[in-house]
N, C-alpha and C. Protein backbone atom coordinates (compact mmCIF):
# COMPACT_ATOMS: atom_id res chain seq x y z
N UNK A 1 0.81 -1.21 0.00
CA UNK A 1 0.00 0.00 0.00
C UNK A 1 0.85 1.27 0.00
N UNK A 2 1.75 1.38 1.04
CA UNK A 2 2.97 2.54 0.98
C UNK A 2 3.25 2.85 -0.53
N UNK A 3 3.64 2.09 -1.33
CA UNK A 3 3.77 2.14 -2.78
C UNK A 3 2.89 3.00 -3.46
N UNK A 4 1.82 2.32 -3.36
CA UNK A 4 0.28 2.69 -4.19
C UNK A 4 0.74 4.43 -4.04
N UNK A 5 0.73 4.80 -2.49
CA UNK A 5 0.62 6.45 -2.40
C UNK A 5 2.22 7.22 -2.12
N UNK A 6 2.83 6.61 -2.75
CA UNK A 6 4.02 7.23 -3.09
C UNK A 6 3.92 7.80 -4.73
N UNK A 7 3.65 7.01 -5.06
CA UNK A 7 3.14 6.67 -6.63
C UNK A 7 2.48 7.94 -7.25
N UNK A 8 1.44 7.81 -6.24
CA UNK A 8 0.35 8.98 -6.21
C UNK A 8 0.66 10.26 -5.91
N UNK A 9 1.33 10.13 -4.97
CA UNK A 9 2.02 11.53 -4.98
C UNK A 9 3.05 11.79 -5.82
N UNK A 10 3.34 11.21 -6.26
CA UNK A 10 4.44 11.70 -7.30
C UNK A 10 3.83 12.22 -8.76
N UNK A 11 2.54 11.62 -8.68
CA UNK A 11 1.88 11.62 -9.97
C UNK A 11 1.13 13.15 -10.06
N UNK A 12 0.57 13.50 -8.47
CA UNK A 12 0.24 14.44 -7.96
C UNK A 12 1.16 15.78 -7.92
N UNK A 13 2.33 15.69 -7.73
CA UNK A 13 3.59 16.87 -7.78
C UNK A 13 3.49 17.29 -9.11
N UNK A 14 3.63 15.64 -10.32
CA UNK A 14 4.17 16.25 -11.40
C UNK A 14 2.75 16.85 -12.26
N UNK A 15 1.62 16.54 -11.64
CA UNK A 15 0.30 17.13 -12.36
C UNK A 15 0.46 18.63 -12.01
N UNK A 16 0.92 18.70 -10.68
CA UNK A 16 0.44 19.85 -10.04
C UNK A 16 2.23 20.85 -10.90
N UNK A 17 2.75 20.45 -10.56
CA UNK A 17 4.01 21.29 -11.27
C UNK A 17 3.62 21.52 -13.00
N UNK A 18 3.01 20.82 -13.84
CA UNK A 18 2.85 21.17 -15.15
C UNK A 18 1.77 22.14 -14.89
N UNK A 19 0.30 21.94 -14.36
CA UNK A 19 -0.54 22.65 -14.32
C UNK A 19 0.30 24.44 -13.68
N UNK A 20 1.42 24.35 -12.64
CA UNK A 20 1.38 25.60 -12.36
C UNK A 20 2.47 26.45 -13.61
N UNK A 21 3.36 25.56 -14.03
CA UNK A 21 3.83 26.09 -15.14
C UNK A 21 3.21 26.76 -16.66
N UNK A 22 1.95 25.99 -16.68
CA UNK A 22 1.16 26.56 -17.67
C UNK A 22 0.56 27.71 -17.33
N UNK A 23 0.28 28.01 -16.17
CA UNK A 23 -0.47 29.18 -15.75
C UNK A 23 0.76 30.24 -15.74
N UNK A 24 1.61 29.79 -15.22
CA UNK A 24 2.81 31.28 -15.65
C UNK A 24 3.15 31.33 -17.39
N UNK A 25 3.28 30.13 -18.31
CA UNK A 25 3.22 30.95 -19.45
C UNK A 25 2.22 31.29 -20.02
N UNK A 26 0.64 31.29 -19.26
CA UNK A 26 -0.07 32.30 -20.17
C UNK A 26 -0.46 33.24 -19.46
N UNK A 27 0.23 33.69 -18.40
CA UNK A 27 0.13 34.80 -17.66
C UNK A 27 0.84 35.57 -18.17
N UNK A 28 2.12 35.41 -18.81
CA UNK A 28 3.23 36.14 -19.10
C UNK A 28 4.30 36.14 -17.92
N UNK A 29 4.18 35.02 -17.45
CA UNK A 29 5.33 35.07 -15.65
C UNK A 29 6.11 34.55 -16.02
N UNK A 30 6.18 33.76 -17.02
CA UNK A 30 7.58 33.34 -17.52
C UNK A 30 8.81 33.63 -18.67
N UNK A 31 8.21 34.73 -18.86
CA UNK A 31 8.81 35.31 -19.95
C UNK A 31 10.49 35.93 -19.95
N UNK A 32 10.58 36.17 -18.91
CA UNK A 32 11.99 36.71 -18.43
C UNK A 32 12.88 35.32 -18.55
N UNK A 33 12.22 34.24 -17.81
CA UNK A 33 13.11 32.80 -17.41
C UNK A 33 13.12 32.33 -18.83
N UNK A 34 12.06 32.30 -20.38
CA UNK A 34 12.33 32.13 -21.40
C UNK A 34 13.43 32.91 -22.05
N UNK A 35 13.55 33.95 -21.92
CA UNK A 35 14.19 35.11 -22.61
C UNK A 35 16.12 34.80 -21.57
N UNK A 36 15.98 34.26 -20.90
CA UNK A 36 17.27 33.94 -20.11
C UNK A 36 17.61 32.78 -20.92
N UNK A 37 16.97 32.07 -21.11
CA UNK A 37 17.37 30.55 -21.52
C UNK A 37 17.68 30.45 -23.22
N UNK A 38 16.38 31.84 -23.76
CA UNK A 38 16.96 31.69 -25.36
C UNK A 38 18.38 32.75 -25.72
N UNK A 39 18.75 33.94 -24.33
CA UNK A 39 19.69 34.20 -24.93
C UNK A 39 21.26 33.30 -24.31
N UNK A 40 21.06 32.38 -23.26
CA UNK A 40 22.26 31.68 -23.56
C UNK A 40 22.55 31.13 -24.70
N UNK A 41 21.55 30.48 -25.16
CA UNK A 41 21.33 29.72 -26.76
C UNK A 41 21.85 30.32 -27.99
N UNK A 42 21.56 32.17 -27.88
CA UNK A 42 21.67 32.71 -29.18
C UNK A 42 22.21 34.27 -28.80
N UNK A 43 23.10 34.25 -27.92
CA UNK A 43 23.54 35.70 -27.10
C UNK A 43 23.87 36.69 -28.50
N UNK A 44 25.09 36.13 -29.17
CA UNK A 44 25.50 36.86 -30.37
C UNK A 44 26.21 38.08 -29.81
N UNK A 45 26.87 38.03 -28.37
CA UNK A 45 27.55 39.36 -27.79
C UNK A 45 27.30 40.35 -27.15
N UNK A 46 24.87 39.65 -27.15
CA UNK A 46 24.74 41.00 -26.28
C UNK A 46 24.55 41.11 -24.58
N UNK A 47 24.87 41.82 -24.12
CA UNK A 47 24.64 41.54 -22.62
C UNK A 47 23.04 41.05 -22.57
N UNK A 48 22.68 40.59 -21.31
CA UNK A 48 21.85 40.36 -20.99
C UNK A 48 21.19 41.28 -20.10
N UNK A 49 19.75 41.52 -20.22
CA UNK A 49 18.62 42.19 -19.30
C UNK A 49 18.82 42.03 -18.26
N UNK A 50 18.30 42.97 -17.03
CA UNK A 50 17.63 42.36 -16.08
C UNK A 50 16.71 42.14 -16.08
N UNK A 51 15.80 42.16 -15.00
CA UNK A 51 14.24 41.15 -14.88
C UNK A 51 13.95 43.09 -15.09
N UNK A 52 14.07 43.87 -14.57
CA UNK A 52 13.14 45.88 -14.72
C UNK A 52 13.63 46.00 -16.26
N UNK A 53 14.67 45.79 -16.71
CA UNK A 53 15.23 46.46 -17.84
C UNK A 53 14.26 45.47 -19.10
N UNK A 54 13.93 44.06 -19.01
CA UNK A 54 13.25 43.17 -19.94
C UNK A 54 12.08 43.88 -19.39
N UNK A 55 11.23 43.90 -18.41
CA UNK A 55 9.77 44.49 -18.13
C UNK A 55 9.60 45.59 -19.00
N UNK A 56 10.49 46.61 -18.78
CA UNK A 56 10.24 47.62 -19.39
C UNK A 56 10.40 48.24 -20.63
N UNK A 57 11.37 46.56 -21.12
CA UNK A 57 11.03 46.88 -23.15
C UNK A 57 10.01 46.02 -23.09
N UNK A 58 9.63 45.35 -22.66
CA UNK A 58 8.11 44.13 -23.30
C UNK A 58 7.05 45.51 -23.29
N UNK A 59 7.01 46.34 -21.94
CA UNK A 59 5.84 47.22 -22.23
C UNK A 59 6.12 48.23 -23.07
N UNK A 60 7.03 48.77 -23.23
CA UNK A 60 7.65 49.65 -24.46
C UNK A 60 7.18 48.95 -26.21
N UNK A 61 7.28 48.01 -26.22
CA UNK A 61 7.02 47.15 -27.31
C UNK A 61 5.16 46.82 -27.28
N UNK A 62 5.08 46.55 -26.71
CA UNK A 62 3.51 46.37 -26.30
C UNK A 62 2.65 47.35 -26.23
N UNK A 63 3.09 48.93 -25.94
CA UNK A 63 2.58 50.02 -25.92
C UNK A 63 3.02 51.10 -27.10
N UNK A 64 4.09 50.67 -27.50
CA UNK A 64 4.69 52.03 -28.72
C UNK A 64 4.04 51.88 -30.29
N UNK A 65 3.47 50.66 -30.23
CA UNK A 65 2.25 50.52 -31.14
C UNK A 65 1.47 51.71 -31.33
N UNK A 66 0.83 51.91 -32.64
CA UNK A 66 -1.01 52.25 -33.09
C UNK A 66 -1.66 51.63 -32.12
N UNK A 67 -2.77 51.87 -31.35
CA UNK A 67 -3.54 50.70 -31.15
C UNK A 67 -5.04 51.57 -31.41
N UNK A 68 -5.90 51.55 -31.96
CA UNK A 68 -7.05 51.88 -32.43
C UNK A 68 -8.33 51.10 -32.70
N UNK A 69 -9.10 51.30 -31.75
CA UNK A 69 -10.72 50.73 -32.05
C UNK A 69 -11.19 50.53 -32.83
N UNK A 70 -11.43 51.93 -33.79
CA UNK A 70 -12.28 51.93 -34.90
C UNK A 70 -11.50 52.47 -36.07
């Protein structure tokens, strides 16, 4: 029986760890920890952000748009 709910909990962590990871990438909470990981991958020489300096080009980029209703 010990087995059975070891099992279970493990099955339980890794449900519960995917489910909370999905909720940070469509929150946008993970975007910094993506943006860390693709520029080790593809730096090309440039320094890296911090977590205020990436916030504040995503909203720069997100806001320096047109954005219009009608």
């Amino acid at each position: 029986m010990p087995i059975e709910i070891t099992a279970l909990q493990s099955r339980l962590k890794t449900g519960a760890r995917r489910i909370w990871r999905g909720v940070r990438e469509w929150c946008g909470d993970a975007a910094y920890e993506r943006y860390v990981r693709s520029h080790a991958r593809n730096s090309c020489g440039l320094s890296l952000l911090s977590r205020e300096e990436f916030y504040i080009e995503q909203l720069q980029k997100r806001y320096s748009r047109v954005s219009r209703c009608c």
